[in-house]
PDB file of N, CA and C in Angstrom:
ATOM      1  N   UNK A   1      19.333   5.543   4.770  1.00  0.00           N
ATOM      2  CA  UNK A   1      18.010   6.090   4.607  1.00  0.00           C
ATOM      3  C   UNK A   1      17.654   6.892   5.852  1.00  0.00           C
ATOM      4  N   UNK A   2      17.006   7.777   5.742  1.00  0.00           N
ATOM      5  CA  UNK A   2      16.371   8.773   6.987  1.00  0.00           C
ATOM      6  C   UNK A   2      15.711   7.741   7.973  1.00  0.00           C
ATOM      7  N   UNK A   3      15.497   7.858   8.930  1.00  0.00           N
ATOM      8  CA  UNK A   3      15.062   7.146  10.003  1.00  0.00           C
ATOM      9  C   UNK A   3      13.218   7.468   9.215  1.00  0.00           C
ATOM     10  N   UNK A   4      12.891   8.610   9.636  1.00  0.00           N
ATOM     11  CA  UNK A   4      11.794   8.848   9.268  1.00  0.00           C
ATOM     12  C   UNK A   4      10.843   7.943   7.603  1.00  0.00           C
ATOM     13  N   UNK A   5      11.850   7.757   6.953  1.00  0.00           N
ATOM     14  CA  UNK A   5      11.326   7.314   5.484  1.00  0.00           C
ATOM     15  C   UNK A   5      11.406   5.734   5.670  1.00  0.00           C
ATOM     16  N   UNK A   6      12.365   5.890   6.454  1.00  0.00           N
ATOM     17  CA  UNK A   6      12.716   4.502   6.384  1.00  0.00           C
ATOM     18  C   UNK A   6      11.287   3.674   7.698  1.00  0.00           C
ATOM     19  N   UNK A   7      10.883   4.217   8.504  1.00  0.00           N
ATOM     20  CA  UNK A   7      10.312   3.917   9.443  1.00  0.00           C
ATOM     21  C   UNK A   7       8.212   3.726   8.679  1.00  0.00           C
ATOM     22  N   UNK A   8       8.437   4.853   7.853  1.00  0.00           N
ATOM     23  CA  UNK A   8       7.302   4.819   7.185  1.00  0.00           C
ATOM     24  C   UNK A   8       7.066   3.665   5.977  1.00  0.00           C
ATOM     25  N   UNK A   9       7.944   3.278   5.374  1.00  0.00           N
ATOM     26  CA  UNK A   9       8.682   2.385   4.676  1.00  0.00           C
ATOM     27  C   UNK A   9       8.168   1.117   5.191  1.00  0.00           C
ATOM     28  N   UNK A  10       9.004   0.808   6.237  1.00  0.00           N
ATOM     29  CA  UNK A  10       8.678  -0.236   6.657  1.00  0.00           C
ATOM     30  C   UNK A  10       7.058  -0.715   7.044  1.00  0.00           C
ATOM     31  N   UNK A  11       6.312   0.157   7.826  1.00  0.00           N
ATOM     32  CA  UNK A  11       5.008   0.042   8.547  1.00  0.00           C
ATOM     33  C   UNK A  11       4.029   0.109   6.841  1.00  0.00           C
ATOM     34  N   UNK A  12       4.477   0.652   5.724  1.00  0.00           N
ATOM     35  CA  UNK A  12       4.067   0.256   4.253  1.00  0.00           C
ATOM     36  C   UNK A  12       3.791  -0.964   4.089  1.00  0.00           C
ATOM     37  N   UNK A  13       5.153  -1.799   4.119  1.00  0.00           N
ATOM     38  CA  UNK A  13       5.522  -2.770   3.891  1.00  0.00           C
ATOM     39  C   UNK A  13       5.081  -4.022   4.819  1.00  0.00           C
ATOM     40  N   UNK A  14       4.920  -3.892   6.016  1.00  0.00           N
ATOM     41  CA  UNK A  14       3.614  -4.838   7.126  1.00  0.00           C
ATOM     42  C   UNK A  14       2.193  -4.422   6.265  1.00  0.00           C
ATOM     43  N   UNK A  15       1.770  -3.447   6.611  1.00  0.00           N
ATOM     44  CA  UNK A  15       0.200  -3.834   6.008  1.00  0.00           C
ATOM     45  C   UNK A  15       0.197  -4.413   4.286  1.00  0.00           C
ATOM     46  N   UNK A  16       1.350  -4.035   3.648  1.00  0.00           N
ATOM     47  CA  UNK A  16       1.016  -4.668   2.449  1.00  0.00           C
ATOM     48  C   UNK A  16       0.915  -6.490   2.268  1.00  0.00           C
ATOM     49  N   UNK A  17       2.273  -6.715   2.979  1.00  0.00           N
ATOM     50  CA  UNK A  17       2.233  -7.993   3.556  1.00  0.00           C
ATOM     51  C   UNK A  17       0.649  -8.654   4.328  1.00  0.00           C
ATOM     52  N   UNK A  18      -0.045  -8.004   5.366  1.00  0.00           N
ATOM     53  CA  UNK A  18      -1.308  -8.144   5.996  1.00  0.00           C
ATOM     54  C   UNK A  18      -2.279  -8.398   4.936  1.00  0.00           C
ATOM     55  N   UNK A  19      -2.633  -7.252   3.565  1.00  0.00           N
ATOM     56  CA  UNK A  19      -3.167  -7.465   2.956  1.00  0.00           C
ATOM     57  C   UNK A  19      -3.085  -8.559   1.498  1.00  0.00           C
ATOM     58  N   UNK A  20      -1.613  -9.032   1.395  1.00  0.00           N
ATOM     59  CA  UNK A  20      -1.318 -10.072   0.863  1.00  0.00           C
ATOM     60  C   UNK A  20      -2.274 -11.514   1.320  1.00  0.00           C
ATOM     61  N   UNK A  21      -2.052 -11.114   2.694  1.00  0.00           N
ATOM     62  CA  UNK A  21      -2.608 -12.282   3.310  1.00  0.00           C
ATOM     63  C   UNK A  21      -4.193 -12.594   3.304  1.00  0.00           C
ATOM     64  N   UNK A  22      -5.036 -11.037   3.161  1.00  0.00           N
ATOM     65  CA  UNK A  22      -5.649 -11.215   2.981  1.00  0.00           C
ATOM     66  C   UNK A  22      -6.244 -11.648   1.727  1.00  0.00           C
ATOM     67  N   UNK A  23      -6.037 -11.320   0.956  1.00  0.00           N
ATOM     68  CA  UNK A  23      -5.911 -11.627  -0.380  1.00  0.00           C
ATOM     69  C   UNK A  23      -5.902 -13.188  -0.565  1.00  0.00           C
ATOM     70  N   UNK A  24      -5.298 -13.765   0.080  1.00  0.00           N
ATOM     71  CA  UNK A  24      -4.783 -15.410  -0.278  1.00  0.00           C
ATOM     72  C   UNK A  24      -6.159 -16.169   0.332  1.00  0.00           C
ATOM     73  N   UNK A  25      -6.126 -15.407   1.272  1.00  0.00           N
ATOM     74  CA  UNK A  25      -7.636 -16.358   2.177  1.00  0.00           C
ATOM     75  C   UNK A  25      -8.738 -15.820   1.966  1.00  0.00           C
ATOM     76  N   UNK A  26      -9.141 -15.066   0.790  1.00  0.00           N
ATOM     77  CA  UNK A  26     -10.668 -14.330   0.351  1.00  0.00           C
ATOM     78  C   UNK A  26     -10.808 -15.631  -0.859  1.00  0.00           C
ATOM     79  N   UNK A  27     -12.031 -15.940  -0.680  1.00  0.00           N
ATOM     80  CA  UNK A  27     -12.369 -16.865  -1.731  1.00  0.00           C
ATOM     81  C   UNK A  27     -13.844 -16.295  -2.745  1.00  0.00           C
ATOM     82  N   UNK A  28     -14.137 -15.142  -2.129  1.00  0.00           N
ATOM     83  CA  UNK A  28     -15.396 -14.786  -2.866  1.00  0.00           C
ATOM     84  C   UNK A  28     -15.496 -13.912  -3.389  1.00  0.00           C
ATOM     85  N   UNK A  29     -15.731 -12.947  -4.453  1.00  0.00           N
ATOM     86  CA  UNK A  29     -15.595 -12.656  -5.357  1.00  0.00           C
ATOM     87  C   UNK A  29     -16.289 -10.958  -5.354  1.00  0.00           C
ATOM     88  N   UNK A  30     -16.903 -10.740  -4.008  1.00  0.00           N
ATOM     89  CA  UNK A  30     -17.295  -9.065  -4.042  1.00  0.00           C
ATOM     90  C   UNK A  30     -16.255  -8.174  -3.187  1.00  0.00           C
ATOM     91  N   UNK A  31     -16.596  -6.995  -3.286  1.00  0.00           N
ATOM     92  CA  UNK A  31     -15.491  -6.279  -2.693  1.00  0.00           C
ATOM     93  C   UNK A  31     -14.768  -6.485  -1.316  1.00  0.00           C
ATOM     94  N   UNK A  32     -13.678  -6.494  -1.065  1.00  0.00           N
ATOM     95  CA  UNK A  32     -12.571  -7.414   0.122  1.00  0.00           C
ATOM     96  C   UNK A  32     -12.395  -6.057   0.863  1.00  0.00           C
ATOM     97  N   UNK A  33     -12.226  -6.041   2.066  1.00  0.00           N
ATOM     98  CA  UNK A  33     -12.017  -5.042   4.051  1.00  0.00           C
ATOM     99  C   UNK A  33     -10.622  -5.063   3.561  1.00  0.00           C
ATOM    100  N   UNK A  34      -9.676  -4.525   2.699  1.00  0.00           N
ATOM    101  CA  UNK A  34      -8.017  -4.121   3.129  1.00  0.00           C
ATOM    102  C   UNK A  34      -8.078  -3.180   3.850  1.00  0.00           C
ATOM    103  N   UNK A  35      -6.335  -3.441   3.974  1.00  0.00           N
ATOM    104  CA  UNK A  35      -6.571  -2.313   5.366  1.00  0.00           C
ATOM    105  C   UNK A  35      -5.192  -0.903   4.502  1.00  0.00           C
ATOM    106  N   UNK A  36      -5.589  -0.012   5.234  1.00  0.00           N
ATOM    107  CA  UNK A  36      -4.843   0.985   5.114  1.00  0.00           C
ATOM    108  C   UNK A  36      -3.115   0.930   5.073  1.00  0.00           C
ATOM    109  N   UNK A  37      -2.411   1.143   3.558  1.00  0.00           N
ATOM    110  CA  UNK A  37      -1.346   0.880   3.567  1.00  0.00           C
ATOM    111  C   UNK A  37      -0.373   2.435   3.516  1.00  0.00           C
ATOM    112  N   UNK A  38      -0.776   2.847   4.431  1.00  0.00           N
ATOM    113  CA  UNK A  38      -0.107   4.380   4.662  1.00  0.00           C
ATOM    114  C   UNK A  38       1.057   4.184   5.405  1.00  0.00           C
ATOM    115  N   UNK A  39       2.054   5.037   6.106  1.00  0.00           N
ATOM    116  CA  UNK A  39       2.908   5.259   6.993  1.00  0.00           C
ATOM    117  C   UNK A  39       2.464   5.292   8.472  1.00  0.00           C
ATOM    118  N   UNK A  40       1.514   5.683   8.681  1.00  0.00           N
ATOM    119  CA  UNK A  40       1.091   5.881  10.224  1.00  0.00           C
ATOM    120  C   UNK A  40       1.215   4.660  10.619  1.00  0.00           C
ATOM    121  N   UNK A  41       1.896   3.929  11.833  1.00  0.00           N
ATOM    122  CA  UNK A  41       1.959   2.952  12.274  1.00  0.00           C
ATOM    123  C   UNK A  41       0.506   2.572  13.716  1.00  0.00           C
ATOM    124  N   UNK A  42      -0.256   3.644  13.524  1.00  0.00           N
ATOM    125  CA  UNK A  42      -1.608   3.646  14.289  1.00  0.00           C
ATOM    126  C   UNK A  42      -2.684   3.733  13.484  1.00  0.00           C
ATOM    127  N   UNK A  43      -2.826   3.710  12.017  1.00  0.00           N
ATOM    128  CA  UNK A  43      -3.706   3.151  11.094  1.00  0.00           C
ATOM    129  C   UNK A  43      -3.605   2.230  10.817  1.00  0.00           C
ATOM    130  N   UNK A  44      -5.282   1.387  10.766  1.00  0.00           N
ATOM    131  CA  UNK A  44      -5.781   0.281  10.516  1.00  0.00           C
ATOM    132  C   UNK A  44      -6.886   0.886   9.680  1.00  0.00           C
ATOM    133  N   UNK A  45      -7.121   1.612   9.403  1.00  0.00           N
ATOM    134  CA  UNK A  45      -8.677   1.954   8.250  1.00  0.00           C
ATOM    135  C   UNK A  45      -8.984   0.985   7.445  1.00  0.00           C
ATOM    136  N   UNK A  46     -10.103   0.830   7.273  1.00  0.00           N
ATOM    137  CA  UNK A  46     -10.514  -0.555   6.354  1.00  0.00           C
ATOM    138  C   UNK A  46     -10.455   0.453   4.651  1.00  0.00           C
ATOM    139  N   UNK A  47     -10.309   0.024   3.820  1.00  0.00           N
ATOM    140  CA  UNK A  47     -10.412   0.317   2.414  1.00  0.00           C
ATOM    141  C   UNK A  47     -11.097  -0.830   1.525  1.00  0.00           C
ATOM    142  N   UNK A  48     -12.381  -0.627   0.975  1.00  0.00           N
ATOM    143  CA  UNK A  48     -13.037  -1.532   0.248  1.00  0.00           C
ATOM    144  C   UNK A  48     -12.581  -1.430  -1.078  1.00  0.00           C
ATOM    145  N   UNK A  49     -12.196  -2.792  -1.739  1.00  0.00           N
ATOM    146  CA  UNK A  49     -11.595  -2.615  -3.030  1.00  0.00           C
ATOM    147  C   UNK A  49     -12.117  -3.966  -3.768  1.00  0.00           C
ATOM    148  N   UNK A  50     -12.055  -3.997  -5.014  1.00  0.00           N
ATOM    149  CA  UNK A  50     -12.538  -5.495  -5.686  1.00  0.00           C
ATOM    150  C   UNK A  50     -10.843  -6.119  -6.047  1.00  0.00           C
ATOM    151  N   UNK A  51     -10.800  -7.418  -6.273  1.00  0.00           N
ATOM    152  CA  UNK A  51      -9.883  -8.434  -6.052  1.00  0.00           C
ATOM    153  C   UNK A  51      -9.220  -7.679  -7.805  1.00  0.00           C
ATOM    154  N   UNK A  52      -9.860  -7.291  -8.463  1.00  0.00           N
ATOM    155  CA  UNK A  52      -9.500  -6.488  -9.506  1.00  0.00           C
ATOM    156  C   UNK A  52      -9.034  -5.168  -9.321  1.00  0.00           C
ATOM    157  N   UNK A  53      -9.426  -4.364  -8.585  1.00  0.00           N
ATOM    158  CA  UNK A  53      -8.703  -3.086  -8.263  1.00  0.00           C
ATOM    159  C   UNK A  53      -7.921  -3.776  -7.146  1.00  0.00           C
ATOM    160  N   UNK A  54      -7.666  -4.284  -6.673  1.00  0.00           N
ATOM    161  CA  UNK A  54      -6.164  -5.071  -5.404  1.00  0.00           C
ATOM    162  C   UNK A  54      -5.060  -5.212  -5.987  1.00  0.00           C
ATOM    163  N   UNK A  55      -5.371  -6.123  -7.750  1.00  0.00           N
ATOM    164  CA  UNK A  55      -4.276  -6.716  -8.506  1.00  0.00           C
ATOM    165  C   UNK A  55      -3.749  -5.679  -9.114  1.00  0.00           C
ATOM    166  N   UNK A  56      -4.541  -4.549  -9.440  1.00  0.00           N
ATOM    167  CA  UNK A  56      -4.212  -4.043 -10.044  1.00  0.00           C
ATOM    168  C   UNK A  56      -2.817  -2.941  -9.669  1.00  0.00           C
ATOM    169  N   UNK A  57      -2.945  -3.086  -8.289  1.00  0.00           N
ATOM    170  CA  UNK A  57      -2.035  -2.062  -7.766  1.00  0.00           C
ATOM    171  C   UNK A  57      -0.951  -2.650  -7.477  1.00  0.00           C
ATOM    172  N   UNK A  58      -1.392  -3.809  -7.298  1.00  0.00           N
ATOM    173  CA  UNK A  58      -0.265  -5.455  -7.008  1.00  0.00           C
ATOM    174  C   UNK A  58       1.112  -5.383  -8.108  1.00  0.00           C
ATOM    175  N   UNK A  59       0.628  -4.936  -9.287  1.00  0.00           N
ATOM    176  CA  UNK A  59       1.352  -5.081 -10.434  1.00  0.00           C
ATOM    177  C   UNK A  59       2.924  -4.272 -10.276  1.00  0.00           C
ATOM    178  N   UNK A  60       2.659  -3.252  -9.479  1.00  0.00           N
ATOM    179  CA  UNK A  60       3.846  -2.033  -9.686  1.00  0.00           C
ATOM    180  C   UNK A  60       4.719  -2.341  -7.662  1.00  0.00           C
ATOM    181  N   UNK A  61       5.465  -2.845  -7.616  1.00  0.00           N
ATOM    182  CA  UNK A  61       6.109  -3.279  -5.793  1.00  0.00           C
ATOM    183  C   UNK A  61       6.281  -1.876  -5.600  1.00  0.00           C
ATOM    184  N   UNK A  62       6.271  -0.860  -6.177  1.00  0.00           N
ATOM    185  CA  UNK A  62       6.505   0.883  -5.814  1.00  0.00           C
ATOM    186  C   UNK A  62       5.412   1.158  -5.520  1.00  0.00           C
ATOM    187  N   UNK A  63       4.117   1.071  -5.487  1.00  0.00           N
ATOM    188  CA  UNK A  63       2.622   1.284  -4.850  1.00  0.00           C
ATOM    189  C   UNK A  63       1.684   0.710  -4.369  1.00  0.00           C
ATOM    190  N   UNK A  64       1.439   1.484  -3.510  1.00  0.00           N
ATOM    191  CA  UNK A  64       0.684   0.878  -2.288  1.00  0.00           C
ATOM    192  C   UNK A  64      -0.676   1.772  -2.139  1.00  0.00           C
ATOM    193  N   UNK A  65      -1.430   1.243  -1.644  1.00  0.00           N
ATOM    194  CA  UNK A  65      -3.209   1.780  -1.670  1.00  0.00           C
ATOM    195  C   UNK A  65      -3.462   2.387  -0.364  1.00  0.00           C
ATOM    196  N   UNK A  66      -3.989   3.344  -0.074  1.00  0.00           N
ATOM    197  CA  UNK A  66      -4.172   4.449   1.306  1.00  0.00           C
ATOM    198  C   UNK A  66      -5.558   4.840   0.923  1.00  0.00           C
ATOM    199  N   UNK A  67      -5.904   5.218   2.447  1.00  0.00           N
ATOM    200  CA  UNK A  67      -6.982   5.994   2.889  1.00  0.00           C
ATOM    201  C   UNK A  67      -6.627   7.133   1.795  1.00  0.00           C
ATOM    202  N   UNK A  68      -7.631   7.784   1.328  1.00  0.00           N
ATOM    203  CA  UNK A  68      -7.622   9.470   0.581  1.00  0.00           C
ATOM    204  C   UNK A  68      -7.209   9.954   1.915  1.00  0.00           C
ATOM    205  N   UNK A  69      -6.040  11.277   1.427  1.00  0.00           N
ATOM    206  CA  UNK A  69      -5.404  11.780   2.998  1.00  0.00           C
ATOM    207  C   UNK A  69      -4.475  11.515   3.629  1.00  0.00           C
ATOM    208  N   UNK A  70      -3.642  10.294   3.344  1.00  0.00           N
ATOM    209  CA  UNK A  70      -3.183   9.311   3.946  1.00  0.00           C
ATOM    210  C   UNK A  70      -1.397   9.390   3.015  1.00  0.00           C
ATOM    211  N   UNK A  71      -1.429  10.344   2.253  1.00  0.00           N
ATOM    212  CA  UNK A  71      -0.657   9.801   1.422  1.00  0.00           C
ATOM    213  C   UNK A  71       0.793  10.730   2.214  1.00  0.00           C
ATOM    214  N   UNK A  72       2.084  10.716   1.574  1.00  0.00           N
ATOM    215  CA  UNK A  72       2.972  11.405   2.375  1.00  0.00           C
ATOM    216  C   UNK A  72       3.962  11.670   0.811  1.00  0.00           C
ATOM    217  N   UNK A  73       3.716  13.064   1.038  1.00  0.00           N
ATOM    218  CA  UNK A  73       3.659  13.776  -0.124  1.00  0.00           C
ATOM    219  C   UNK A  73       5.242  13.864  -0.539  1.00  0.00           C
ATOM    220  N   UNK A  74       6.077  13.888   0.633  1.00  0.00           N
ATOM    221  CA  UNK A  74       7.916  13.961  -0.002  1.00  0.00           C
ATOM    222  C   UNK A  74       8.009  12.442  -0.115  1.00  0.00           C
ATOM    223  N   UNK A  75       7.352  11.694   0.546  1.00  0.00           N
ATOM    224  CA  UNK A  75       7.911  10.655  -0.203  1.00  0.00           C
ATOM    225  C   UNK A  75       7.337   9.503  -0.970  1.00  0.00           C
ATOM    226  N   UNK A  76       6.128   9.747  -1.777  1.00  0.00           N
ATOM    227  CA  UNK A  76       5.310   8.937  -2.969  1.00  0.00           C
ATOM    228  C   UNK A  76       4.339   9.999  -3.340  1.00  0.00           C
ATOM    229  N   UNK A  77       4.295   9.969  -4.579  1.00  0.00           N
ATOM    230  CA  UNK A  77       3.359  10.214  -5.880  1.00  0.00           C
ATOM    231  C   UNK A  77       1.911   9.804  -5.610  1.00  0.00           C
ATOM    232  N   UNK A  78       0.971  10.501  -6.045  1.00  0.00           N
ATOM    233  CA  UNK A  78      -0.662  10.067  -6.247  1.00  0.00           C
ATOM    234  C   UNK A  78      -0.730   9.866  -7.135  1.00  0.00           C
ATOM    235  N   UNK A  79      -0.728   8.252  -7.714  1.00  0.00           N
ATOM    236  CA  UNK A  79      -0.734   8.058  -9.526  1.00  0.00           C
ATOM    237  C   UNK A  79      -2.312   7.712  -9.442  1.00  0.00           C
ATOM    238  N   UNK A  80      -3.522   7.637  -8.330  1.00  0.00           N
ATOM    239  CA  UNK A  80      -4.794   7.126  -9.015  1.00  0.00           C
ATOM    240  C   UNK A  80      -5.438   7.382  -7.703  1.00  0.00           C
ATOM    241  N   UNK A  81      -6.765   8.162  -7.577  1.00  0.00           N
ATOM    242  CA  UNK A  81      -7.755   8.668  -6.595  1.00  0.00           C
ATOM    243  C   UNK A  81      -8.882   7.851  -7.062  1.00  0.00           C
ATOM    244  N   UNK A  82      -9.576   7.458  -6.055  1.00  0.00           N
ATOM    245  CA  UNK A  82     -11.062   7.160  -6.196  1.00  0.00           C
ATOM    246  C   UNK A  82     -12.120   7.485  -4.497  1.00  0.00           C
ATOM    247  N   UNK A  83     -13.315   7.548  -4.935  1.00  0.00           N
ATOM    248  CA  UNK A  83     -13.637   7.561  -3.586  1.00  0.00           C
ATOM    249  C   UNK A  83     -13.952   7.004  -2.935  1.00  0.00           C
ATOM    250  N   UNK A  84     -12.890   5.587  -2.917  1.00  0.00           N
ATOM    251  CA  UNK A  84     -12.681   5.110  -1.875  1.00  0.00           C
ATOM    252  C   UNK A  84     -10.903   4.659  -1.153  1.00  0.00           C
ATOM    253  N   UNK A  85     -10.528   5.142  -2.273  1.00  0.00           N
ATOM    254  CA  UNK A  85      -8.832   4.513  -1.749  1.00  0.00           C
ATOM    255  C   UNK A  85      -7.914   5.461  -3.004  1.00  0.00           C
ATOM    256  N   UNK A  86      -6.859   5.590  -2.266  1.00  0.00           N
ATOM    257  CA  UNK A  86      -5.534   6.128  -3.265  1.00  0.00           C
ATOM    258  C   UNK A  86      -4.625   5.323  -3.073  1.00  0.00           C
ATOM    259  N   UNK A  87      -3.966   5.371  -4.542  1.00  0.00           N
ATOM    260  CA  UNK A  87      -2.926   4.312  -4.823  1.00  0.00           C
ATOM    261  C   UNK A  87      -1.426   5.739  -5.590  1.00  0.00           C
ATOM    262  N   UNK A  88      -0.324   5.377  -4.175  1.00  0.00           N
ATOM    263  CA  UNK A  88       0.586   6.093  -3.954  1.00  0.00           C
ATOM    264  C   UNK A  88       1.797   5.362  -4.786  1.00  0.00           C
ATOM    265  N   UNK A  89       2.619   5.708  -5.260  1.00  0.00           N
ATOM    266  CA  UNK A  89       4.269   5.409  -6.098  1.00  0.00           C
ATOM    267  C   UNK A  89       4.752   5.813  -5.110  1.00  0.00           C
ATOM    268  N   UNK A  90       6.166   5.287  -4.523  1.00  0.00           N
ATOM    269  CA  UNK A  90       7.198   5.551  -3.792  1.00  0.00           C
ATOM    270  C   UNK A  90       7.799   6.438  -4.684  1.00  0.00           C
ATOM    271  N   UNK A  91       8.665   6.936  -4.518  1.00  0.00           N
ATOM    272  CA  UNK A  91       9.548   8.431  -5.065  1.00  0.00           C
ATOM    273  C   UNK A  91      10.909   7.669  -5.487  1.00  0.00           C
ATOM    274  N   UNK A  92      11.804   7.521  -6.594  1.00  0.00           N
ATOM    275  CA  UNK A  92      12.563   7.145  -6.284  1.00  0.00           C
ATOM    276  C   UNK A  92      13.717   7.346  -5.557  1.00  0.00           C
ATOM    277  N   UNK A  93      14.566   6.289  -5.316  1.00  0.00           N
ATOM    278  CA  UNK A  93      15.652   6.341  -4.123  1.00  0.00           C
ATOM    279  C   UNK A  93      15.614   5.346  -3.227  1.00  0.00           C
ATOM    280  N   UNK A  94      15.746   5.645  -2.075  1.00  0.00           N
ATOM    281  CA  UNK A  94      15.953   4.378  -1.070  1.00  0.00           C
ATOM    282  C   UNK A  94      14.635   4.379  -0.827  1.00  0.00           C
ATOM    283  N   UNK A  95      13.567   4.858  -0.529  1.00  0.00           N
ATOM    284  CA  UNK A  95      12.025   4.302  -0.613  1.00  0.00           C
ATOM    285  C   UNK A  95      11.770   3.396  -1.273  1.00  0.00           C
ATOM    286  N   UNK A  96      12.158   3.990  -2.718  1.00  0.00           N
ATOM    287  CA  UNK A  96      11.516   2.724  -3.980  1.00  0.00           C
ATOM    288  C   UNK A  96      12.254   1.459  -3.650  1.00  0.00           C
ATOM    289  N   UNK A  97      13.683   1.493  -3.112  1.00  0.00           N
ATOM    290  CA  UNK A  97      14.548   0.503  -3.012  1.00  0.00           C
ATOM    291  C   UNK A  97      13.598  -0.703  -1.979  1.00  0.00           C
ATOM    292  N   UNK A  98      13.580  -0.053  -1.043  1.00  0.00           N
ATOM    293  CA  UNK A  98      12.719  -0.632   0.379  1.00  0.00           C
ATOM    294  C   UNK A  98      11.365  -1.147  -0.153  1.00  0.00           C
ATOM    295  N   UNK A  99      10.844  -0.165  -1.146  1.00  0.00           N
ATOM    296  CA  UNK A  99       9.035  -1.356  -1.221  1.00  0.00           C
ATOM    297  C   UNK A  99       9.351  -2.382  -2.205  1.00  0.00           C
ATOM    298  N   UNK A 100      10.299  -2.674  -3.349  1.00  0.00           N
ATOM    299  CA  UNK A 100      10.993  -3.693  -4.117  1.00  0.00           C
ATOM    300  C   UNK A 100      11.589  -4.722  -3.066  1.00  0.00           C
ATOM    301  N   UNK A 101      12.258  -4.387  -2.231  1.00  0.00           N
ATOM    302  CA  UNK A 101      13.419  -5.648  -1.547  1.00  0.00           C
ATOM    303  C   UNK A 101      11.950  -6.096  -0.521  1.00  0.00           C
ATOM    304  N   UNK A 102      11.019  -5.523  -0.228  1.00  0.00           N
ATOM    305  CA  UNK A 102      10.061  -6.028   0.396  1.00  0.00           C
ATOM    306  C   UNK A 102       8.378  -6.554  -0.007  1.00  0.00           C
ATOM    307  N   UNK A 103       8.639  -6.210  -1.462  1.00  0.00           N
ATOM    308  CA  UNK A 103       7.142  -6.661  -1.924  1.00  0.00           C
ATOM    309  C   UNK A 103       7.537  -8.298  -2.099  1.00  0.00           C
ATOM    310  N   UNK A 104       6.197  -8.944  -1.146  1.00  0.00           N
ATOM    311  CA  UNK A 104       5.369 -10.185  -1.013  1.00  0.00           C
ATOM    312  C   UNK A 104       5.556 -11.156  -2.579  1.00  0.00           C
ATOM    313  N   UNK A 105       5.873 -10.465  -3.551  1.00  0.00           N
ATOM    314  CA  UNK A 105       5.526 -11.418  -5.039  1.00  0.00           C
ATOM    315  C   UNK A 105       6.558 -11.258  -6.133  1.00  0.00           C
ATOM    316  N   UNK A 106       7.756 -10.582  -5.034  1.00  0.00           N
ATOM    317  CA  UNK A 106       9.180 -10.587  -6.062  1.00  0.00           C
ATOM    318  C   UNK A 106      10.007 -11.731  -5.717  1.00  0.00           C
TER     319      UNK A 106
END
């Protein structure tokens, strides 16, 4: 894998994990502080989402939820905008390979 994809890849794959976690320890039921699951390894942006739009993105280990802006266009898809968060598809190849061998619920 490219150093570069692979490096973005990974820093995906920590905040998704982070927000797993958050996820496990929210017990209440209005919109949850995730954090930004982009490539930049110097983003932390908060993204407000309901435990229903979280799962929902939960469903597919190829996408991950970003700041609008945030997304990295050679290597994942914009399958869903809102104004408050985008939810990105990895591209396939060794990306898609990397957010599968690393999603939290496989």
């Amino acid at each position: 894998m490219e150093p570069r994809a692979e490096r973005v890849g990974k820093n995906e794959a920590l905040f998704r994990e982070v927000n797993e976690r958050i996820r496990e320890i929210t017990t209440y039921d209005s919109d949850i502080e995730f954090l930004c699951e982009c490539g930049d390894p110097g983003c932390a942006r908060p993204i407000l989402m309901t435990i229903g739009e979280y799962e929902d993105v939960r469903t597919n280990a190829k996408r991950f939820v970003v700041v609008p802006g945030h997304e990295v266009s050679d290597l994942e898809t914009v399958v869903e905008t809102t104004d408050r968060f985008t939810v990105v598809e990895k591209h396939p190849g060794t990306p898609t390979e990397l957010a599968v061998q690393t999603d939290p619920r496989a």
